[in-house]
Protein backbone atom coordinates (compact mmCIF):
# COMPACT_ATOMS: atom_id res chain seq x y z
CA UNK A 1 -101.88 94.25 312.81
CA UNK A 2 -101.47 96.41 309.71
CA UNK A 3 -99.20 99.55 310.61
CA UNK A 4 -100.05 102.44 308.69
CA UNK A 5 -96.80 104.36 308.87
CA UNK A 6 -96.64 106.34 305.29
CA UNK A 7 -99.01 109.63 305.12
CA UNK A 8 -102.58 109.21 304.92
CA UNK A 9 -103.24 109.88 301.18
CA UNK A 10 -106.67 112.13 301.30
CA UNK A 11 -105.22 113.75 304.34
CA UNK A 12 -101.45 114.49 301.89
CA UNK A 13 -103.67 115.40 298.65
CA UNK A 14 -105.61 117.93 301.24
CA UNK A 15 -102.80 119.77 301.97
CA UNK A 16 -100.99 119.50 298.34
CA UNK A 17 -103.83 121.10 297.47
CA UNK A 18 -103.52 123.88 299.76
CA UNK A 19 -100.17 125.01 298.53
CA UNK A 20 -100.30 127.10 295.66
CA UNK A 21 -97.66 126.33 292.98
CA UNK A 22 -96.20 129.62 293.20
CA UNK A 23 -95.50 129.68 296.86
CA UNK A 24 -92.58 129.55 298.95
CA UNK A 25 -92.44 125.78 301.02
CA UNK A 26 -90.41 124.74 303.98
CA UNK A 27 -90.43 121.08 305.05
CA UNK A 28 -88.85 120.54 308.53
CA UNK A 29 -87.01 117.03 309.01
CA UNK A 30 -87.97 115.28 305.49
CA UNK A 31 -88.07 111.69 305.87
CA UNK A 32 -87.71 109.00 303.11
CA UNK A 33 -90.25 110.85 300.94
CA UNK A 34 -89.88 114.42 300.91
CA UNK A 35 -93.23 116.24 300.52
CA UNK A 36 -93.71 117.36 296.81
CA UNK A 37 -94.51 120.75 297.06
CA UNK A 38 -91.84 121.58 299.30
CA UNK A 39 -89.03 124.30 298.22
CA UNK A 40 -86.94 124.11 300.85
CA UNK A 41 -85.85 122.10 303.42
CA UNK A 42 -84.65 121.81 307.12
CA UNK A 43 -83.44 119.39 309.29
CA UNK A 44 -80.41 117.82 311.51
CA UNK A 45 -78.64 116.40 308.52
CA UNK A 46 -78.67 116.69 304.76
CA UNK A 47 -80.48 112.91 304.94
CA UNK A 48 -80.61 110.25 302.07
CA UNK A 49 -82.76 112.47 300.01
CA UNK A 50 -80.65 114.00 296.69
CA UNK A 51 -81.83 117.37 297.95
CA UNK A 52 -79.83 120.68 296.47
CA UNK A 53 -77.95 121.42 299.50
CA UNK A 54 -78.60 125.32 298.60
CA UNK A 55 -82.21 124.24 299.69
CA UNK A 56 -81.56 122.37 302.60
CA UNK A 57 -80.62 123.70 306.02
CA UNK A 58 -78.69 122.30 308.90
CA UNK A 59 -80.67 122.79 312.52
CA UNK A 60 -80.96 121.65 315.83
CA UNK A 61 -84.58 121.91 316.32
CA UNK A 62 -84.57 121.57 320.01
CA UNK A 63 -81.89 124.37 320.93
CA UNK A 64 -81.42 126.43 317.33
CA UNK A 65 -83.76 128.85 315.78
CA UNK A 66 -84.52 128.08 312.12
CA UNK A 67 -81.97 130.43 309.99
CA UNK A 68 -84.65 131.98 307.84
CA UNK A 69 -86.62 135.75 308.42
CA UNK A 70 -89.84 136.12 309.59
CA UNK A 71 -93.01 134.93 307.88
CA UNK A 72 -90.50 134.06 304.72
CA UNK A 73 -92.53 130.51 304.38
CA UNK A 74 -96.31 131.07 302.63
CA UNK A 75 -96.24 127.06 304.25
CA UNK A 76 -94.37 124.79 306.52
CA UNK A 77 -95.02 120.98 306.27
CA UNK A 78 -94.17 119.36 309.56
CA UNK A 79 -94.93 115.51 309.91
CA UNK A 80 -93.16 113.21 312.25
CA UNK A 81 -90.97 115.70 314.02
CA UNK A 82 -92.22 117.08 317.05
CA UNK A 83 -92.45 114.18 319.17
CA UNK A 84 -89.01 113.08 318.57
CA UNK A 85 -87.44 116.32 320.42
CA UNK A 86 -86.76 116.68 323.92
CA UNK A 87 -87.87 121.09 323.60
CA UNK A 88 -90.51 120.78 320.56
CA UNK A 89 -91.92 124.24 321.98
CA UNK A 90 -88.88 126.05 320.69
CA UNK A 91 -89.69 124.71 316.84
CA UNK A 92 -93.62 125.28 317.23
CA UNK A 93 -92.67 129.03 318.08
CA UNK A 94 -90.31 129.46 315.52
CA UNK A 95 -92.93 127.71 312.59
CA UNK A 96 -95.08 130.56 314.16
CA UNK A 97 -92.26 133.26 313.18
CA UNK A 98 -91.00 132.02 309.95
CA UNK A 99 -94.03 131.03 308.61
CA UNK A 100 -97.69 132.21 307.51
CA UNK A 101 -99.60 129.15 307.55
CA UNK A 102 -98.76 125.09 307.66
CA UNK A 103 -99.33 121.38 308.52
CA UNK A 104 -98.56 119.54 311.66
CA UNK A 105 -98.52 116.13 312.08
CA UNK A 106 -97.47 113.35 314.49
CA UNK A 107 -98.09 109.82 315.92
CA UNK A 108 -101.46 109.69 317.35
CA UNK A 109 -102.19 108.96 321.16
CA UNK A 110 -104.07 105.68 320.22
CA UNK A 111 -101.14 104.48 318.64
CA UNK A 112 -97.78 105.58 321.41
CA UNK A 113 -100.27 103.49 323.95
CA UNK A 114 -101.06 101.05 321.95
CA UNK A 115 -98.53 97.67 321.91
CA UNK A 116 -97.25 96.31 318.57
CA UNK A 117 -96.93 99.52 316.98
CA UNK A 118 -93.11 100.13 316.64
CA UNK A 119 -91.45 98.34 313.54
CA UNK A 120 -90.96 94.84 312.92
CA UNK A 121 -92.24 91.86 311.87
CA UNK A 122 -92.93 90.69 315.57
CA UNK A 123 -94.59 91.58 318.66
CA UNK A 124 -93.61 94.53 320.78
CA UNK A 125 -94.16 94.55 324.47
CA UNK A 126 -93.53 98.11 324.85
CA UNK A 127 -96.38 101.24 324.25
CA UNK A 128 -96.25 102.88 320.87
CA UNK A 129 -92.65 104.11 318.97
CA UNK A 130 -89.58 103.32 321.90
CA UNK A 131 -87.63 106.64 320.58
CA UNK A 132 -90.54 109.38 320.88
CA UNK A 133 -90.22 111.91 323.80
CA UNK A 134 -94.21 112.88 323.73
CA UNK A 135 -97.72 112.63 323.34
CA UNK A 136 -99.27 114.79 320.79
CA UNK A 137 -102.49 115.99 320.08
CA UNK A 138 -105.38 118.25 318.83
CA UNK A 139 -108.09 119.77 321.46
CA UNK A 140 -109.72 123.26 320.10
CA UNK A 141 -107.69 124.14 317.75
CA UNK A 142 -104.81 123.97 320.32
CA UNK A 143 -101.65 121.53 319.53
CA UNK A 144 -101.29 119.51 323.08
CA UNK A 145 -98.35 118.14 324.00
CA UNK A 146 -97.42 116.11 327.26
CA UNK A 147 -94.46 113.77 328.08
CA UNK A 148 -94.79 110.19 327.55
CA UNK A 149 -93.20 108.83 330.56
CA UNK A 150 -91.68 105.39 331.02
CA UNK A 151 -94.22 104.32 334.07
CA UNK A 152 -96.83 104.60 330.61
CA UNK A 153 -95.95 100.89 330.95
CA UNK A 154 -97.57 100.46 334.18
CA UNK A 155 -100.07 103.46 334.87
CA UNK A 156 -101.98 103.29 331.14
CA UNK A 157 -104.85 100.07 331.84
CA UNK A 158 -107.27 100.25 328.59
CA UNK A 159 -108.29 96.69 327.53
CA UNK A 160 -105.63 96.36 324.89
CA UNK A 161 -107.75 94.66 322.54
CA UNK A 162 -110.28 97.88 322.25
CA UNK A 163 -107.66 100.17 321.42
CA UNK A 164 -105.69 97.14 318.49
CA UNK A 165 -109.24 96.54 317.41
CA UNK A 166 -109.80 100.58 316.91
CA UNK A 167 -106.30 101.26 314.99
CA UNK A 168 -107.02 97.95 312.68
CA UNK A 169 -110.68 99.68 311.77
CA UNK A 170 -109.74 103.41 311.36
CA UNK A 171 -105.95 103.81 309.51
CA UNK A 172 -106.32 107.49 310.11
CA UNK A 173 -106.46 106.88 313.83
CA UNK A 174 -102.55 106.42 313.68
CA UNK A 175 -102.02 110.13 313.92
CA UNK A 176 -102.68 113.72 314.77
CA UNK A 177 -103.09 116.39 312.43
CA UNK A 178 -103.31 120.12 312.63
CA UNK A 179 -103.22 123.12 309.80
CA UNK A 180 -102.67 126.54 311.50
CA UNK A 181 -102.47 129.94 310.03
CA UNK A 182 -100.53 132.73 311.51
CA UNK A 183 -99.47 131.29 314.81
CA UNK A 184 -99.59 128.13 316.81
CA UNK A 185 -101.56 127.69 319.71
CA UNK A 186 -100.07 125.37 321.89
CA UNK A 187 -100.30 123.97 325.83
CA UNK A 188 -98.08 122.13 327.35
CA UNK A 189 -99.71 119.15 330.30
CA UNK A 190 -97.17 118.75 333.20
CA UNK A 191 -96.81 116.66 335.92
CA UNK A 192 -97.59 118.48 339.23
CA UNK A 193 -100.02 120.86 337.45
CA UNK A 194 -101.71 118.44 335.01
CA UNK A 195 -101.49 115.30 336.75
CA UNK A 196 -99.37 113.38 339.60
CA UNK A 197 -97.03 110.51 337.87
CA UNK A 198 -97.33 107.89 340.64
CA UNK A 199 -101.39 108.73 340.74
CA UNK A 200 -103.40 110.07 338.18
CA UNK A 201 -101.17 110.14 335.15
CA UNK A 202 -102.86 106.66 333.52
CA UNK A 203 -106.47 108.23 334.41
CA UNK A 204 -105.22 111.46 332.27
CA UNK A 205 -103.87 109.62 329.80
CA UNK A 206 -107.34 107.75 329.31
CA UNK A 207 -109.99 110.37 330.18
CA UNK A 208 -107.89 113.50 328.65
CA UNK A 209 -105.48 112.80 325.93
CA UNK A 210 -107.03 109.64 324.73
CA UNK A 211 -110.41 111.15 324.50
CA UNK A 212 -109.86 114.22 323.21
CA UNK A 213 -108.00 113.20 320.94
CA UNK A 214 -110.33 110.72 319.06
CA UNK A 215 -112.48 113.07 318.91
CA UNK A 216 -110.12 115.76 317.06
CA UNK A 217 -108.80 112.97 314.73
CA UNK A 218 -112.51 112.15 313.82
CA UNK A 219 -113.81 115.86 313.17
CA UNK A 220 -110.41 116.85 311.39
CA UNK A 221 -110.74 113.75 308.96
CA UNK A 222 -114.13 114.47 308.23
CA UNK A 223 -113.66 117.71 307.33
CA UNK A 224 -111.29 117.71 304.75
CA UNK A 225 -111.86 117.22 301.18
């Protein structure tokens, strides 16, 4: 299978686009390649990017507040964060505070149940990227979020080969994607309220995240420029 890791490029010339030249930037937890029209940056460490450290803040995303005033970012660029935290609700809210408009992005659904999809060369046994705390998702304009738990291994039954065939066809089917202005809706699916673990989390997992979001990945990539 071909893994489509790096940023979709219409999708990242979409939102380069949307960030005016003269504007003030804030990428949280740049990666290898930090997004270009970023001014300033924030994450756990300084990273392996030559950054000016007078740009780059130090924060614990899942128990710190970002050290910056409110609304001070025209834009925050957010790819590959949130579903690495154990609290990603405390960094939606504070994106919401510091900043007037952004980008979200994060592993898609169809890929964290979906074997073969971490790195390497060989086959994986295990569902999607072994380090992420969550699924993540788009449904009306609201960014869903819901806990991938181990017994994914056992409760999630989708003919395997639907799913591989899907990712292979549609490279923009490896992630979510969400621009908000102003604030971030969010919701949060928990076990107990949402669904029971042991019962009717693999029939959520098919009928509610899976479906919902395919269809927000579809409608979002067709709508952009």
């Amino acid at each position: 299978m071909q893994k489509h890791y790096a940023p979709n490029l219409k999708i990242l010339s979409h939102v380069e686009n949307l960030c005016n030249d003269k504007a003030k930037i804030l990428e949280l937890g740049p990666g290898q390649t930090p997004f270009s029209k970023a001014t300033h940056f924030c994450g756990w460490d300084q990273g392996s990017q030559k950054i000016d450290e007078h740009k780059h803040a130090v924060c614990d995303f899942s128990t710190q507040s970002l050290p910056y005033a409110d609304k001070e970012f025209d834009f925050i660029y957010c790819r590959h964060v949130l579903e690495d935290l154990y609290n990603p609700f405390l960094l939606v809210e504070e994106m919401s505070r510091v900043g007037k408009a952004g980008y979200i992005e994060t592993p898609s659904p169809a890929a964290e149940l979906c074997k073969n999809i971490d790195s390497g060369d060989t086959d994986v046994p295990w569902r999607g990227y072994h380090h992420h705390n969550f699924l993540v998702w788009v449904y009306e304009h609201k960014l869903c979020f819901a806990r991938k738990f181990p017994i994914v291994e056992y409760a999630f039954k989708l003919e395997e080969e639907k799913l591989v065939d899907y990712l292979e066809k549609t490279p923009y089917a490896w992630n979510t994607y969400m621009l908000w202005k102003d604030t971030i809706p969010y919701k949060h699916f928990q076990h107990d309220v949402d669904f029971i673990i042991t019962i009717t989390y693999g029939e959520f997992l098919i009928k509610t995240v899976l479906q919902q979001s395919l269809i927000s990945n579809d409608n979002f990539y067709k709508n952009i420029k």
